[in-house]
C-alpha atoms as a PDB file:
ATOM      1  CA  UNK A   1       0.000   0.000   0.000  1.00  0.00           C
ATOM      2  CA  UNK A   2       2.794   2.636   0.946  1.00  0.00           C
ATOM      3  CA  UNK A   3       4.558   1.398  -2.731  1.00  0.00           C
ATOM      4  CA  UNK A   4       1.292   2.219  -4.242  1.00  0.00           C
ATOM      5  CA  UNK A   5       1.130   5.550  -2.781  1.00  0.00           C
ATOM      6  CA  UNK A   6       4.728   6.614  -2.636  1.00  0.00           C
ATOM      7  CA  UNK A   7       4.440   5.510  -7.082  1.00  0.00           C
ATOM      8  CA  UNK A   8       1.090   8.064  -7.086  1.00  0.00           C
ATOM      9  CA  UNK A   9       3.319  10.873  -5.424  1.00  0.00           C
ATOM     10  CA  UNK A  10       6.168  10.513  -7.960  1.00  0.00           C
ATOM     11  CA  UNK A  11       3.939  10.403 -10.781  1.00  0.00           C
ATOM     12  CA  UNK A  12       1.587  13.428  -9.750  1.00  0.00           C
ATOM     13  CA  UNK A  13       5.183  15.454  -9.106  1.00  0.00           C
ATOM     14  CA  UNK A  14       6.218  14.159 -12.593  1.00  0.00           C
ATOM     15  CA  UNK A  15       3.370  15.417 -14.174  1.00  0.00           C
ATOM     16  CA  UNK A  16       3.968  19.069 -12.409  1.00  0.00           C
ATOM     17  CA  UNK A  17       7.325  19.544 -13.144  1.00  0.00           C
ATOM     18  CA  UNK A  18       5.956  18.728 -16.700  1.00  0.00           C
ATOM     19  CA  UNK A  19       3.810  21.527 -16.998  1.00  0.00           C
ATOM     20  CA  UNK A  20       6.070  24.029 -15.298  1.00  0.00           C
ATOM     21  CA  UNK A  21       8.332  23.094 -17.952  1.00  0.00           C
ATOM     22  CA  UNK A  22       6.016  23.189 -20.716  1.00  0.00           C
ATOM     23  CA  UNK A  23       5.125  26.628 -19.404  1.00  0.00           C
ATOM     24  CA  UNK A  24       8.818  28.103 -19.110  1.00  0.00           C
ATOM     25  CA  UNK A  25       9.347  26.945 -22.642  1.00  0.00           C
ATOM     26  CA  UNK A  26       6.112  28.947 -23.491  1.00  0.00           C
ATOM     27  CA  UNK A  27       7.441  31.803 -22.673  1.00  0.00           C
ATOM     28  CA  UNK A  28      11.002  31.388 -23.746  1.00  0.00           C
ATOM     29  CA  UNK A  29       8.899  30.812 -27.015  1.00  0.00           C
ATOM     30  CA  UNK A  30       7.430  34.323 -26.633  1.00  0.00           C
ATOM     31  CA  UNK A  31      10.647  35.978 -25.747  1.00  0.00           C
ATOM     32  CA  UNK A  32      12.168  35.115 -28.779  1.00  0.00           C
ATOM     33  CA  UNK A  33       8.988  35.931 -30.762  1.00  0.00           C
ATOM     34  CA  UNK A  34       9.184  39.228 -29.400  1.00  0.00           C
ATOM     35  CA  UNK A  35      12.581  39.991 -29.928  1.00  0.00           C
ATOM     36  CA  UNK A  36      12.476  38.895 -32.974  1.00  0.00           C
ATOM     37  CA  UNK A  37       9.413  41.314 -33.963  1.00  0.00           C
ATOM     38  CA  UNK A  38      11.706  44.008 -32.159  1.00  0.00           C
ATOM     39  CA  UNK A  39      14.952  43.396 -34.372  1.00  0.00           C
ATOM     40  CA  UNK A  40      12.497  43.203 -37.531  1.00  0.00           C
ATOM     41  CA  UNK A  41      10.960  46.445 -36.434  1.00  0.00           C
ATOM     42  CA  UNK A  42      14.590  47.714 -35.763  1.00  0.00           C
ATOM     43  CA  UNK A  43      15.834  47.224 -39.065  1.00  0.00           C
ATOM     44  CA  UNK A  44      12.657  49.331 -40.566  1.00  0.00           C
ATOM     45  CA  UNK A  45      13.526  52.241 -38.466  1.00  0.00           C
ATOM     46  CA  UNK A  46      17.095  52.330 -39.265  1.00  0.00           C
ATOM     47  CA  UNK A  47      20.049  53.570 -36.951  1.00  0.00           C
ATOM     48  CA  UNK A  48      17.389  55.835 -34.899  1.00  0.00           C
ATOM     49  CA  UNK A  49      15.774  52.832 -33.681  1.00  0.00           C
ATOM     50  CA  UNK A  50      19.090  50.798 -32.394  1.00  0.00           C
ATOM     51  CA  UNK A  51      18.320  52.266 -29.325  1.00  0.00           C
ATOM     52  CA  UNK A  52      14.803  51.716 -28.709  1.00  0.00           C
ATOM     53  CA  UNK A  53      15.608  47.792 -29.592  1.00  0.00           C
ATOM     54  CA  UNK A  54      18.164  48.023 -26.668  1.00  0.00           C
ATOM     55  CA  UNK A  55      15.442  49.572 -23.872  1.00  0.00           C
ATOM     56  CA  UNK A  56      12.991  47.082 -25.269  1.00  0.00           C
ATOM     57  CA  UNK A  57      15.135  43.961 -24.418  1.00  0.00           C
ATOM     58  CA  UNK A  58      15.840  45.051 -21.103  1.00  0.00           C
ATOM     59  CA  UNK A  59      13.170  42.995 -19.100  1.00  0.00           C
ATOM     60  CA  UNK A  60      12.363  45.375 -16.425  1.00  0.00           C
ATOM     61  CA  UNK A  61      11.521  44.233 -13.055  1.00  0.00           C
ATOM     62  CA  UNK A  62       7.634  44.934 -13.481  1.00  0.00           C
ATOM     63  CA  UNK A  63       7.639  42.739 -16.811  1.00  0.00           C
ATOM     64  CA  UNK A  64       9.737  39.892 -14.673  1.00  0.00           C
ATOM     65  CA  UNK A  65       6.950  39.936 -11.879  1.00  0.00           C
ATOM     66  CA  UNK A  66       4.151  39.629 -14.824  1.00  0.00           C
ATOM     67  CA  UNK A  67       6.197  36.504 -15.905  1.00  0.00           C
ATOM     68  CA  UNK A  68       5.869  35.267 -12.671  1.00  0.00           C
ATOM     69  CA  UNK A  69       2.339  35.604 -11.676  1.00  0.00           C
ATOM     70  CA  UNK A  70       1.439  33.862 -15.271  1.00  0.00           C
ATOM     71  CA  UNK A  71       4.037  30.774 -14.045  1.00  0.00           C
ATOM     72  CA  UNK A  72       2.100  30.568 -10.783  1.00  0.00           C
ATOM     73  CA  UNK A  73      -0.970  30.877 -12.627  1.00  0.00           C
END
């Protein structure tokens, strides 16, 4: 009986750290997305908008907490 429940534990953790990883990749997905959108944009603007590509991939700390609260989500 504790074999049976000690295998349920493992395989509900599993199955977490599955998601959460599935999730993180998500938004490593839409990271690079972004960036890339940025660089394309970039590239239309010309030199003027080397710097606006620079402040846009700075992740502030406001746009790291909103990453957060949609992981805990």
């Amino acid at each position: 009986m504790m074999r049976t429940m000690y295998a349920t534990e493992v395989e509900t953790k599993n199955a977490s750290e599955k998601i959460l990883r599935q999730c993180v990749d998500d938004i490593k997905a839409e990271i690079v997305k972004k960036r890339s959108e940025n660089k394309s944009s970039y590239f239309a603007r010309g030199t003027r908008g080397h710097l606006e590509l620079k402040e846009e991939q700075t992740i502030s700390a406001q746009d790291r907490e909103k990453i957060l609260e949609v992981l805990l989500s």
